[in-house]
Protein backbone atom coordinates (compact mmCIF):
# COMPACT_ATOMS: atom_id res chain seq x y z
CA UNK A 1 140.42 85.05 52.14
CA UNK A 2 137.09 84.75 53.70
CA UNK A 3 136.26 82.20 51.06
CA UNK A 4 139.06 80.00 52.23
CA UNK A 5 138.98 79.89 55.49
CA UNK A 6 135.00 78.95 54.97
CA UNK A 7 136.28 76.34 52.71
CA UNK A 8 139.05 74.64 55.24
CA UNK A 9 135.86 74.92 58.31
CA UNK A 10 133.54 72.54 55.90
CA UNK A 11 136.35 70.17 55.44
CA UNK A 12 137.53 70.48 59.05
CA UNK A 13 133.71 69.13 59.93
CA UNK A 14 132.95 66.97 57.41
CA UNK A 15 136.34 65.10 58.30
CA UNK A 16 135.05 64.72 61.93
CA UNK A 17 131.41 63.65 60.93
CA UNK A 18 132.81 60.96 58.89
CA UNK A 19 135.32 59.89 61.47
CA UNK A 20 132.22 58.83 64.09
CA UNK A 21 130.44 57.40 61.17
CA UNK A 22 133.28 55.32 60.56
CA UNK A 23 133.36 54.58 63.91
CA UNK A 24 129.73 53.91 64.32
CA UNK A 25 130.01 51.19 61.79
CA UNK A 26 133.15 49.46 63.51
CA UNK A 27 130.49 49.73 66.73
CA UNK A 28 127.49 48.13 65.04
CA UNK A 29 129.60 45.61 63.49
CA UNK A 30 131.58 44.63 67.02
CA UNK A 31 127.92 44.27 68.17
CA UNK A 32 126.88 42.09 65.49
CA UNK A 33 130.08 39.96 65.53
CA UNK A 34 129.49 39.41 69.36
CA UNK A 35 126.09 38.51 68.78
CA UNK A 36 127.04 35.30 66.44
CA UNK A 37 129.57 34.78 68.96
CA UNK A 38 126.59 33.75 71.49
CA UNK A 39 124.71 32.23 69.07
CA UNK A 40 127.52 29.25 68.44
CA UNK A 41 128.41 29.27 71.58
CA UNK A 42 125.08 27.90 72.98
CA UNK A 43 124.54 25.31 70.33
């Protein structure tokens, strides 16, 4: 039992550390595509 519920806690984080990787990313790459954005828009 003990080993289970160990088990479903690991996945239970590891889900949520991925999630604000993923989200991270989608951040950095907002930034990046805004950056461009300028970049054209002053040439």
């Amino acid at each position: 039992m003990k080993s289970s519920t160990a088990l479903l806690i690991a996945a239970a984080l590891l889900a949520l550390v991925g999630c604000n990787t993923v989200k991270g990313v989608g951040q950095d790459l907002q930034k990046a595509g805004e950056t461009i954005e300028d970049a054209v828009k002053k040439k």
